[in-house]
N, C-alpha and C. Protein backbone atom coordinates (compact mmCIF):
# COMPACT_ATOMS: atom_id res chain seq x y z
N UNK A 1 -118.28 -27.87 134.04
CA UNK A 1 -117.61 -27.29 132.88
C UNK A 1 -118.13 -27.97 131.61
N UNK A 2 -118.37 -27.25 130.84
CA UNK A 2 -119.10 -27.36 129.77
C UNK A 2 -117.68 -27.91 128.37
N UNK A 3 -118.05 -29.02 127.93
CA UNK A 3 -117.45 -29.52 126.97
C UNK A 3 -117.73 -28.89 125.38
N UNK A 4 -116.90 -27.41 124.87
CA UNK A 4 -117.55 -27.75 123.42
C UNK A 4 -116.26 -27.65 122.37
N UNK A 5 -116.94 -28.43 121.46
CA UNK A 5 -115.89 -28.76 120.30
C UNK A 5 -116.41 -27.85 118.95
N UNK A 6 -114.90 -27.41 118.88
CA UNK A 6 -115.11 -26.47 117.61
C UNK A 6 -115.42 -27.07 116.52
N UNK A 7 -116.08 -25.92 115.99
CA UNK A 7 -116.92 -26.55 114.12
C UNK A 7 -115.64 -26.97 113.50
N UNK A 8 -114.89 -25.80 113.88
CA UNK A 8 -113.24 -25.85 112.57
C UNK A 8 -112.85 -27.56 113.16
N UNK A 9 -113.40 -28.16 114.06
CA UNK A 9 -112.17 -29.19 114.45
C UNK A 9 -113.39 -30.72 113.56
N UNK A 10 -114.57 -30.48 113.55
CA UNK A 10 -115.14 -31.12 112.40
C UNK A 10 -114.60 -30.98 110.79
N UNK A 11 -114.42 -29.46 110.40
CA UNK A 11 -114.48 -29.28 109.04
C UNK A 11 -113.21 -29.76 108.92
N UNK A 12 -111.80 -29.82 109.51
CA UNK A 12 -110.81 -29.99 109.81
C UNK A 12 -110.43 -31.95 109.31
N UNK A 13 -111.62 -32.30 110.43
CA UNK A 13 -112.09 -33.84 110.24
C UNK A 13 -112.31 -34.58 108.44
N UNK A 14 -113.26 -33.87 107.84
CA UNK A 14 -114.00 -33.97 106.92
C UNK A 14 -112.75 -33.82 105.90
N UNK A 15 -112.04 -32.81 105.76
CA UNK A 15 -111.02 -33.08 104.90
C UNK A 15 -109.81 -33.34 105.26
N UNK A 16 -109.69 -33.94 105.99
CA UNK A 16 -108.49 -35.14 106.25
C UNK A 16 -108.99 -36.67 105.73
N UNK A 17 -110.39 -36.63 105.96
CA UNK A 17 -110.86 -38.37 105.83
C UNK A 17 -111.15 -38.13 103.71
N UNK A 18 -111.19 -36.52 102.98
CA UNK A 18 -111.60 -36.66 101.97
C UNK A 18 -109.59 -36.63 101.52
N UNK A 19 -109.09 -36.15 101.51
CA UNK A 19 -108.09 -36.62 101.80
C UNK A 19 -107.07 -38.51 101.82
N UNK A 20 -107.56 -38.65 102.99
CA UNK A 20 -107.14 -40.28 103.13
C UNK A 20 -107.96 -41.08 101.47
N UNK A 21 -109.04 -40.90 101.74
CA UNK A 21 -110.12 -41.20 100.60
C UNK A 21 -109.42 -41.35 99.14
N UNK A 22 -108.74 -39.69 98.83
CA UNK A 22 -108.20 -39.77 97.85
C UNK A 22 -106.84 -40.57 97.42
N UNK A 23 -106.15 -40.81 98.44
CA UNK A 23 -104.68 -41.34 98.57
C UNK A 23 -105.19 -42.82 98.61
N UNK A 24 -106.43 -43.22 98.98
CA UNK A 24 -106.67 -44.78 98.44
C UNK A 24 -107.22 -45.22 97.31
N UNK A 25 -107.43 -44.38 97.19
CA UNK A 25 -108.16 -44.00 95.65
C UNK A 25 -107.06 -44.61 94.60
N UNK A 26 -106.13 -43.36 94.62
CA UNK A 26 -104.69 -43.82 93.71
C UNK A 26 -103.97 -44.78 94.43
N UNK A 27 -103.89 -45.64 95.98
CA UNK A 27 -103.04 -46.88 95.92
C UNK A 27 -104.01 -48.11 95.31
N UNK A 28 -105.35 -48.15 95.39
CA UNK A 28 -105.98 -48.70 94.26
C UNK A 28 -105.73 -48.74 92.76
N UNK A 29 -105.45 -47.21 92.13
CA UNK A 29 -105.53 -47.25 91.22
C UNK A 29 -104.00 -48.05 90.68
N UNK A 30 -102.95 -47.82 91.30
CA UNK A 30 -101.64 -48.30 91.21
C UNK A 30 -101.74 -49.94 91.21
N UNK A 31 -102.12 -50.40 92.32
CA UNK A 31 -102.34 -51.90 92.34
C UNK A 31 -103.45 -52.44 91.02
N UNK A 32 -104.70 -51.73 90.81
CA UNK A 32 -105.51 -53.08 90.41
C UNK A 32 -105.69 -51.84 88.76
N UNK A 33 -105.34 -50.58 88.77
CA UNK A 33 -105.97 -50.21 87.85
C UNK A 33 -107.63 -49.21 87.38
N UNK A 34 -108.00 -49.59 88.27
CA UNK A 34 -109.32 -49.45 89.10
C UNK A 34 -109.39 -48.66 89.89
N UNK A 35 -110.54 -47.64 89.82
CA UNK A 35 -110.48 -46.64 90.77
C UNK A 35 -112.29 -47.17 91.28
N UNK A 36 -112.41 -47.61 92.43
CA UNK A 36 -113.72 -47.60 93.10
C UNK A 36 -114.48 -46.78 92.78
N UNK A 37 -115.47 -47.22 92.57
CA UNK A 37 -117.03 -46.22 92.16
C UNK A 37 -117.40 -46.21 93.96
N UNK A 38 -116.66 -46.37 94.68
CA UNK A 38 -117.34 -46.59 96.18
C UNK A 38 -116.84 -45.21 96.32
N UNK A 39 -115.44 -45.73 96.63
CA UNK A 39 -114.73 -44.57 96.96
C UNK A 39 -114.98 -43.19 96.25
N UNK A 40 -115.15 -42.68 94.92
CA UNK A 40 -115.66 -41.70 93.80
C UNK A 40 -117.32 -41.09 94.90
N UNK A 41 -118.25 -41.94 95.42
CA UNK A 41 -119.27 -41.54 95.63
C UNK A 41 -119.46 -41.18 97.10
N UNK A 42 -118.16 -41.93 97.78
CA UNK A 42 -118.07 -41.46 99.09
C UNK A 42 -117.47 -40.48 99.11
N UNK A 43 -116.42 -39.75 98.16
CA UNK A 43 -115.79 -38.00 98.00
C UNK A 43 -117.21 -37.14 98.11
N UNK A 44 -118.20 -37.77 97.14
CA UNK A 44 -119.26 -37.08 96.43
C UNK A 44 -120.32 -36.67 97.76
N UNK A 45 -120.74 -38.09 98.25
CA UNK A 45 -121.64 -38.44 99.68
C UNK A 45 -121.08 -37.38 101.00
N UNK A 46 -119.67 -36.55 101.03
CA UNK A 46 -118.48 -36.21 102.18
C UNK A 46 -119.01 -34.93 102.29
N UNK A 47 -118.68 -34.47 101.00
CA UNK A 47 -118.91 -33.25 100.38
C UNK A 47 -120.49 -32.35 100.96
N UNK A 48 -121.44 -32.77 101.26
CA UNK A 48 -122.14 -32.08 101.97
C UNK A 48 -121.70 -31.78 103.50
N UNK A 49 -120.93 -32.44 103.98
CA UNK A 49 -120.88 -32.37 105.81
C UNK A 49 -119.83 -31.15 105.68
N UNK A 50 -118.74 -31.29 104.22
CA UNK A 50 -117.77 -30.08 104.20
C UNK A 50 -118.47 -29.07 104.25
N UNK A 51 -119.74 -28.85 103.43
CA UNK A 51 -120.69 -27.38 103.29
C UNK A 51 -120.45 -27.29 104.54
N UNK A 52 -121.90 -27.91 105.26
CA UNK A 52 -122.57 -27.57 106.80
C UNK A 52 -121.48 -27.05 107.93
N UNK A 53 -119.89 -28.11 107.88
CA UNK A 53 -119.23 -27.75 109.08
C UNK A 53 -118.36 -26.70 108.54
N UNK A 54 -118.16 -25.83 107.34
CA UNK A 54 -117.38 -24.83 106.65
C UNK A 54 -117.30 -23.54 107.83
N UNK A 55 -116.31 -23.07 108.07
CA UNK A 55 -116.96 -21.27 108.81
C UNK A 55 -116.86 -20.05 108.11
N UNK A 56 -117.25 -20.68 106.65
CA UNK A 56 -117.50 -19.78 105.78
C UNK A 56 -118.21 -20.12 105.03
N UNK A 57 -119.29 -19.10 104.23
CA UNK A 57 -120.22 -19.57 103.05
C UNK A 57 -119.38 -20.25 102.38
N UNK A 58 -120.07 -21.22 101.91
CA UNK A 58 -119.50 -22.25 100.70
C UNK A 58 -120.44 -22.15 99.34
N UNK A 59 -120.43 -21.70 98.34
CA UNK A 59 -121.13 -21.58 97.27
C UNK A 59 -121.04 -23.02 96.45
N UNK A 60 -121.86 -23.91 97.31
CA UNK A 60 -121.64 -25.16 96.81
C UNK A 60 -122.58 -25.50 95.56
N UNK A 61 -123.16 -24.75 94.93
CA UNK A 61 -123.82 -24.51 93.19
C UNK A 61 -122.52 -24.15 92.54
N UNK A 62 -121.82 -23.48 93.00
CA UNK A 62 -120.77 -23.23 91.75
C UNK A 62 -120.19 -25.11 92.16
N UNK A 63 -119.35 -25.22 92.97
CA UNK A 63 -118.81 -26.36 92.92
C UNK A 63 -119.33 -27.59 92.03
N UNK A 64 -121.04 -27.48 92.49
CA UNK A 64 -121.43 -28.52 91.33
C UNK A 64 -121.29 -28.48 90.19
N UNK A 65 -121.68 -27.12 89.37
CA UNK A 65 -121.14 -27.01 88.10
C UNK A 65 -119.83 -27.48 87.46
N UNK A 66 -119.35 -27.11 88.11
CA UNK A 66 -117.51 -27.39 88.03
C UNK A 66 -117.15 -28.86 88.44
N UNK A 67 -117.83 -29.31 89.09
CA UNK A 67 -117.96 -31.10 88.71
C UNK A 67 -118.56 -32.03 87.79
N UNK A 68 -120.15 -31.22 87.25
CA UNK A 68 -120.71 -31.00 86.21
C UNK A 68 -119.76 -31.30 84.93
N UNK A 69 -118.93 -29.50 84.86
CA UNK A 69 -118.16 -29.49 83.69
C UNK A 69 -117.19 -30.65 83.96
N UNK A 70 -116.56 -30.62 84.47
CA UNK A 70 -115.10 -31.57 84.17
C UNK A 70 -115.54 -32.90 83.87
N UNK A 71 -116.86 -33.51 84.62
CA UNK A 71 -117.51 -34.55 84.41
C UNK A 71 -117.59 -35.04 82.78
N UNK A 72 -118.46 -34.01 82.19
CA UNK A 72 -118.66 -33.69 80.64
C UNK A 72 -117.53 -33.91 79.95
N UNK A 73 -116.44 -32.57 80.54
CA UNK A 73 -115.18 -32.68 78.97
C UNK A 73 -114.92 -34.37 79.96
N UNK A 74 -114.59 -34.53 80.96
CA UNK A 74 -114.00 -36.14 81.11
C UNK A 74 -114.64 -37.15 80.63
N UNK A 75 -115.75 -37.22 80.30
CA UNK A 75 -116.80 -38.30 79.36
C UNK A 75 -116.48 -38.20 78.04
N UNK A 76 -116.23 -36.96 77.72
CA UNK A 76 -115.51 -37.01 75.83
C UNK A 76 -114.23 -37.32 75.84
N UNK A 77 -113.39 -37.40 76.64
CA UNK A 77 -111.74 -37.74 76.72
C UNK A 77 -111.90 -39.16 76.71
N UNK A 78 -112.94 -39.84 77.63
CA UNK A 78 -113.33 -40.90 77.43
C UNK A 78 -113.26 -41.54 76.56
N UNK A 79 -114.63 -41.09 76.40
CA UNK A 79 -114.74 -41.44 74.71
C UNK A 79 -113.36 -41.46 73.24
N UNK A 80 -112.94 -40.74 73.85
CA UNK A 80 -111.71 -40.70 72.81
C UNK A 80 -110.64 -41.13 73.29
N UNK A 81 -110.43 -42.14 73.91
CA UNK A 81 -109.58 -43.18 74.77
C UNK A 81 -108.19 -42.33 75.37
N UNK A 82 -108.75 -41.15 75.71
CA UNK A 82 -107.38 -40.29 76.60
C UNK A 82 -107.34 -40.54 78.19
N UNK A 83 -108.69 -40.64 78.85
CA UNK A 83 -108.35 -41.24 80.12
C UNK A 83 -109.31 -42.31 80.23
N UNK A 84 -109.01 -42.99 81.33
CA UNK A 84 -109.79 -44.14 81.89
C UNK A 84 -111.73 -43.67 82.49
N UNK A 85 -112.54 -44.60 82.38
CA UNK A 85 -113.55 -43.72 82.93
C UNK A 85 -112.96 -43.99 84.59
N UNK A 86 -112.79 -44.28 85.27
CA UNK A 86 -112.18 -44.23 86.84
C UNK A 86 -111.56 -42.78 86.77
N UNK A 87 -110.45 -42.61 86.62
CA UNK A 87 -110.08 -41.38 86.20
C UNK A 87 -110.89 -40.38 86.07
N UNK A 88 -112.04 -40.18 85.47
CA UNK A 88 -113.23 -39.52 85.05
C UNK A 88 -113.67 -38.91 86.18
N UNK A 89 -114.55 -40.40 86.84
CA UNK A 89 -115.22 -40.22 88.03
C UNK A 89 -114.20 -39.50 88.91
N UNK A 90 -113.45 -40.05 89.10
CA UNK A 90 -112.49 -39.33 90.57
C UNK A 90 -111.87 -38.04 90.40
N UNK A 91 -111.52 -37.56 88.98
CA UNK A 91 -111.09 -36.32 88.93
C UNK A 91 -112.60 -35.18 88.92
N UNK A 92 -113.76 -35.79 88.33
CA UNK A 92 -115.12 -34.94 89.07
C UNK A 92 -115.46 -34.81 90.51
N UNK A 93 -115.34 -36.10 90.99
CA UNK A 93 -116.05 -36.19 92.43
C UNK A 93 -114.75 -35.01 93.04
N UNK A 94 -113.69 -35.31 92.60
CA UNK A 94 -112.26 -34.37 93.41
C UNK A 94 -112.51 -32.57 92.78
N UNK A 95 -113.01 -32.14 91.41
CA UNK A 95 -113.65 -31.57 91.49
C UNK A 95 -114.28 -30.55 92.12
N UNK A 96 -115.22 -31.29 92.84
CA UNK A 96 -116.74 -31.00 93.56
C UNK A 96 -115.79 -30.22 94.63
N UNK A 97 -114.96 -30.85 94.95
CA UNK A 97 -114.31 -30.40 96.22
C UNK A 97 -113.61 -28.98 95.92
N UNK A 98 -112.93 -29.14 95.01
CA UNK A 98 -111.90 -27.81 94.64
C UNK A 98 -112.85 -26.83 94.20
N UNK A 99 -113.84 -26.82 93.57
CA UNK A 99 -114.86 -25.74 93.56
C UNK A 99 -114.19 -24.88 92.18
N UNK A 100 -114.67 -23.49 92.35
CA UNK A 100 -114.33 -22.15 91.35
C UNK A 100 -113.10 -21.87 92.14
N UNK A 101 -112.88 -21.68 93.20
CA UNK A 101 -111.57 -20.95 93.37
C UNK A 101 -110.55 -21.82 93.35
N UNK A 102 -110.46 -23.49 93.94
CA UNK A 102 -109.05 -23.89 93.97
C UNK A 102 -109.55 -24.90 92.03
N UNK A 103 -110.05 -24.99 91.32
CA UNK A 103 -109.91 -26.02 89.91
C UNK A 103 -108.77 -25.92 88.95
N UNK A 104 -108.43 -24.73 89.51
CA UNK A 104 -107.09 -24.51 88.24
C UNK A 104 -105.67 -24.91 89.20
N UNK A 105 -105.73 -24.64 90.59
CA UNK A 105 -104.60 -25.15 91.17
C UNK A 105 -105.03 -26.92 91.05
N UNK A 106 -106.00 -27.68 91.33
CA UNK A 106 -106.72 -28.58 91.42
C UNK A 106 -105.72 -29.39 89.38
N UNK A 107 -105.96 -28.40 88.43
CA UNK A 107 -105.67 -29.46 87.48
C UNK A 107 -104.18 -29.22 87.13
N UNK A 108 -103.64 -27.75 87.75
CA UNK A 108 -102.04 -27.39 87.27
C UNK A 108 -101.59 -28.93 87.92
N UNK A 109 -101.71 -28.84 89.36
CA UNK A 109 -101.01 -30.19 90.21
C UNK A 109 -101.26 -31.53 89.73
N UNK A 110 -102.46 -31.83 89.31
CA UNK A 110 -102.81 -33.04 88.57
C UNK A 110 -101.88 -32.83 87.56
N UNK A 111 -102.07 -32.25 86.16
CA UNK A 111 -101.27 -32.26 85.23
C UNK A 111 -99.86 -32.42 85.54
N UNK A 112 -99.15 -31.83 86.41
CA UNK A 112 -97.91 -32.05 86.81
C UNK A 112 -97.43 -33.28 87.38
N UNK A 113 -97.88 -33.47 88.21
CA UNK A 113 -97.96 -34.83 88.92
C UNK A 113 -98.30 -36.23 87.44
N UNK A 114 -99.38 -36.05 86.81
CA UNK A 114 -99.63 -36.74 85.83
C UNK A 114 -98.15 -37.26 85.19
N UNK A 115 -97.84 -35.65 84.21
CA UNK A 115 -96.64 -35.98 83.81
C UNK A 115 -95.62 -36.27 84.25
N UNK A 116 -95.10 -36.10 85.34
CA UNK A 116 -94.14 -36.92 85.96
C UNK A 116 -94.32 -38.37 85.71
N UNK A 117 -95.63 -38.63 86.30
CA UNK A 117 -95.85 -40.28 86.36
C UNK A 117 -95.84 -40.76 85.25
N UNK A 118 -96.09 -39.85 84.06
CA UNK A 118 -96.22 -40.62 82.91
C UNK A 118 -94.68 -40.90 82.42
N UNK A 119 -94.11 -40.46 82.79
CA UNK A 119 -92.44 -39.78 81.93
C UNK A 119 -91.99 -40.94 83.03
N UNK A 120 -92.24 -40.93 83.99
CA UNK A 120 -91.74 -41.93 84.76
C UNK A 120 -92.06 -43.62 84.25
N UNK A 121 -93.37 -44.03 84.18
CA UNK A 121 -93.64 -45.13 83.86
C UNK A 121 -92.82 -45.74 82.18
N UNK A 122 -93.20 -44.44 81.48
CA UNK A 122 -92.51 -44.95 80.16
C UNK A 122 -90.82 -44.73 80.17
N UNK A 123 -90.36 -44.49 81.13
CA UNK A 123 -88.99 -44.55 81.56
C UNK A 123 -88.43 -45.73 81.47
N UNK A 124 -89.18 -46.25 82.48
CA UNK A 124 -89.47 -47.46 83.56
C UNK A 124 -89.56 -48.55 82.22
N UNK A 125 -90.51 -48.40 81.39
CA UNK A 125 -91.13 -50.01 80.31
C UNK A 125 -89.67 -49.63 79.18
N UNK A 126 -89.28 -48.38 78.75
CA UNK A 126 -88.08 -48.31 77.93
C UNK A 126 -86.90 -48.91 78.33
N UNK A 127 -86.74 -49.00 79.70
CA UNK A 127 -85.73 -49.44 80.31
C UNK A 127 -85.80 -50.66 80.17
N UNK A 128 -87.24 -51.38 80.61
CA UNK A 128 -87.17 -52.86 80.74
C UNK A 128 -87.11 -53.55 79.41
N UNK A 129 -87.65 -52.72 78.34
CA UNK A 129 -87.62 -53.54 76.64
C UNK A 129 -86.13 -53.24 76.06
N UNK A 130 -85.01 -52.28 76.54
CA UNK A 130 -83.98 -52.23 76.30
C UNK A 130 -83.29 -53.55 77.13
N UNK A 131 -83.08 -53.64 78.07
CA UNK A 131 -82.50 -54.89 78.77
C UNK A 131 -83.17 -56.34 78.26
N UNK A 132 -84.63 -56.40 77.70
CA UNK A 132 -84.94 -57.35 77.31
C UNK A 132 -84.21 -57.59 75.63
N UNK A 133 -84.17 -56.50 75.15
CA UNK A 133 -83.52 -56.48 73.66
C UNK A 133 -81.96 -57.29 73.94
N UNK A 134 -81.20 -56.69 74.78
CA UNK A 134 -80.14 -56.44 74.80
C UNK A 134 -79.64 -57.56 75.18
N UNK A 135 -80.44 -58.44 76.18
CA UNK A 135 -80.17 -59.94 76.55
C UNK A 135 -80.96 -60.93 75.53
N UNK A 136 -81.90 -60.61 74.90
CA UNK A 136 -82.18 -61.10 73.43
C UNK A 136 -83.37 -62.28 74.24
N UNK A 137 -84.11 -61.53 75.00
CA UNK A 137 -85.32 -62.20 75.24
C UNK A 137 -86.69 -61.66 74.55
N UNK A 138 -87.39 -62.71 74.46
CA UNK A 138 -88.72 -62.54 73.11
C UNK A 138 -89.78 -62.58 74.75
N UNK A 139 -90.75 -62.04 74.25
CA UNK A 139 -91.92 -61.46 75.16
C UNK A 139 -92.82 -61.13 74.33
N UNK A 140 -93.81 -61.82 73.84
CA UNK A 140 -95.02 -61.07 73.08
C UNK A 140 -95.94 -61.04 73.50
N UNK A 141 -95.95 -60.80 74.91
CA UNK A 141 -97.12 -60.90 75.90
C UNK A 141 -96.26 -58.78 76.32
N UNK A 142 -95.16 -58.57 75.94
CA UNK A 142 -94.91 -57.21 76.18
C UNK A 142 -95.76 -56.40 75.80
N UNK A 143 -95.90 -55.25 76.80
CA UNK A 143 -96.58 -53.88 75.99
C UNK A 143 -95.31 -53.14 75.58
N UNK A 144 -95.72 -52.53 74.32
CA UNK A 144 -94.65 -51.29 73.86
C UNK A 144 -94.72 -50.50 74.96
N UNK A 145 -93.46 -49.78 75.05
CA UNK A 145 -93.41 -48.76 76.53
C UNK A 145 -94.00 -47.56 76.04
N UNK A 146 -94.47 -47.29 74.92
CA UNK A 146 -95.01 -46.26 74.94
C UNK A 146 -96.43 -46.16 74.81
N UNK A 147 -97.57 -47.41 75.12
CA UNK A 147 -98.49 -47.75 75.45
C UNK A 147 -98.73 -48.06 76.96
N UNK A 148 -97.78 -48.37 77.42
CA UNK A 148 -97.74 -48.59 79.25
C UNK A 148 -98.99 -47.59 80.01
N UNK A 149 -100.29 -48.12 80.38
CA UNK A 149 -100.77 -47.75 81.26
C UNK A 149 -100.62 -46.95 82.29
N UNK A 150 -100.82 -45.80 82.76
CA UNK A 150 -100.66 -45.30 83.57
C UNK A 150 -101.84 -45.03 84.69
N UNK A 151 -101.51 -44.94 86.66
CA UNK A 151 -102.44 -44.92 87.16
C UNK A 151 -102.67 -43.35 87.35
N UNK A 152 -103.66 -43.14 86.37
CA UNK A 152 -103.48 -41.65 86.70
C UNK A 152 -104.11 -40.86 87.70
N UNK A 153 -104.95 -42.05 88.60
CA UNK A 153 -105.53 -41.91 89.95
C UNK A 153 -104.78 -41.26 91.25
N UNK A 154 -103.54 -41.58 90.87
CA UNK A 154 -102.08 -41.09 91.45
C UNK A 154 -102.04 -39.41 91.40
N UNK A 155 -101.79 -39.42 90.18
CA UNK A 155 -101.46 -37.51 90.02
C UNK A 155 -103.56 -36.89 90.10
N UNK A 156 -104.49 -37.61 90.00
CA UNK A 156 -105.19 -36.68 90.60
C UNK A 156 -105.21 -36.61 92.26
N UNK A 157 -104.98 -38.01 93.21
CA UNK A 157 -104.69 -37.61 93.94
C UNK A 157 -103.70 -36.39 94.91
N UNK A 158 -102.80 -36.09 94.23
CA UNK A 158 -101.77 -35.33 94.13
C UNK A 158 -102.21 -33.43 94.30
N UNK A 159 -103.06 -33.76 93.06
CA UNK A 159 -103.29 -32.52 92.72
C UNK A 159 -105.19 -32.31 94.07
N UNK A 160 -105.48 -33.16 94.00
CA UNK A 160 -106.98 -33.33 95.19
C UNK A 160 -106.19 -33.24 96.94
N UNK A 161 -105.21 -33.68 97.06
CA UNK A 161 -104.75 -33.53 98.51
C UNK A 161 -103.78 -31.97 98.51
N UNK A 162 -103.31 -31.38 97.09
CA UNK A 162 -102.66 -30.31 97.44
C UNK A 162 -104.26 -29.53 97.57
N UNK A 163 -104.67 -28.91 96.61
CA UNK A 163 -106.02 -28.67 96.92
C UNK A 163 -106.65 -28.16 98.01
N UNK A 164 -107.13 -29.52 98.55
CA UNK A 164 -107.49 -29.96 99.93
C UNK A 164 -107.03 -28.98 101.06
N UNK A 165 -105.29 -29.43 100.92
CA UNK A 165 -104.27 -28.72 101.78
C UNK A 165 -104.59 -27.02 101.85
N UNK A 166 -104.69 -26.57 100.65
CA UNK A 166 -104.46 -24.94 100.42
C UNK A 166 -105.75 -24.79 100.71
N UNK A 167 -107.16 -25.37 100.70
CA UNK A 167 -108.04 -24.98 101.32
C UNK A 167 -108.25 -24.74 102.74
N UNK A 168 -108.03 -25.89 103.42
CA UNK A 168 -107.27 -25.91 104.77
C UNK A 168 -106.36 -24.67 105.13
N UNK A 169 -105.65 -24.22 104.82
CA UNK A 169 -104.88 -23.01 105.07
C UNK A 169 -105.73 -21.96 104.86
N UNK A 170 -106.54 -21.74 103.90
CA UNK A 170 -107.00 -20.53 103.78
C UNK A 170 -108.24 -20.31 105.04
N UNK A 171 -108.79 -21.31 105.69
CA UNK A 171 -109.97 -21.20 106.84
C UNK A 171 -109.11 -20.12 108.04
């Protein structure tokens, strides 16, 4: 008896591990701030085995473009201190993945997810500079809470594993 293993149970493979990938991505980014240029190039490096084991054409020229673009406007956001370059990289390399058909579900979920986290974190530093006011402790090592860092490696993960997910469903 002949042993064979389905393609779908590779392509299946490939985005579960791009997946895991992304969810360490953002517990990195949460802990250190930092989003790996490892991790960013191993989404990037994945992304061909997704073509090959797909059981459907994959128009993986559009995808590049569309990692291309977001790459671009994310280098001028850059530049204009709206996101982190980590952020950059990982919302392109995540991108690459979502292609032309999933990029707009790909940034609604990011954006959403984003703002939560953001509304959350500056929740979070308002809360703590009110209790510090209020017990009349000095901190000038504080950030204003409305400068508080955010890992926004988090909500692209978010929006890269829903993604992911709805691609997965549609095979």
């Amino acid at each position: 008896m002949d042993m064979i293993i389905d393609k779908n149970f590779f392509h299946d493979g490939i985005l579960i591990i791009a997946a895991i990938t992304m969810l360490i991505a953002a517990l990195s980014d949460i802990k250190k701030l930092i989003i790996s240029n490892r991790l960013c190039l191993f989404l990037v490096g994945l992304f061909p085995f997704y073509v090959l084991t797909a059981p459907h054409e994959v128009m993986w020229v559009q995808h590049v473009m569309i990692a291309a673009v977001v790459l671009i406007i994310g280098f001028a956001m850059f530049a204009m201190n709206f996101l982190g370059g980590g952020d950059v990289k990982m919302l392109a390399a995540v991108s690459l993945w979502a292609g032309p058909k999933m990029i707009a579900t790909l940034l609604l979920f990011t954006s959403f997810a984003g703002g939560i986290l953001a509304l959350a974190f500056a929740a979070a530093a308002l809360w703590r500079a009110r209790r510090m006011m209020k017990e009349h402790i000095e901190n000038p090592d504080e950030i204003p809470w409305h400068k508080i860092p955010v890992p926004y490696g988090v909500a692209i993960a978010c929006g890269g594993v829903t993604s992911l997910f709805l691609m997965a469903q549609a095979i």
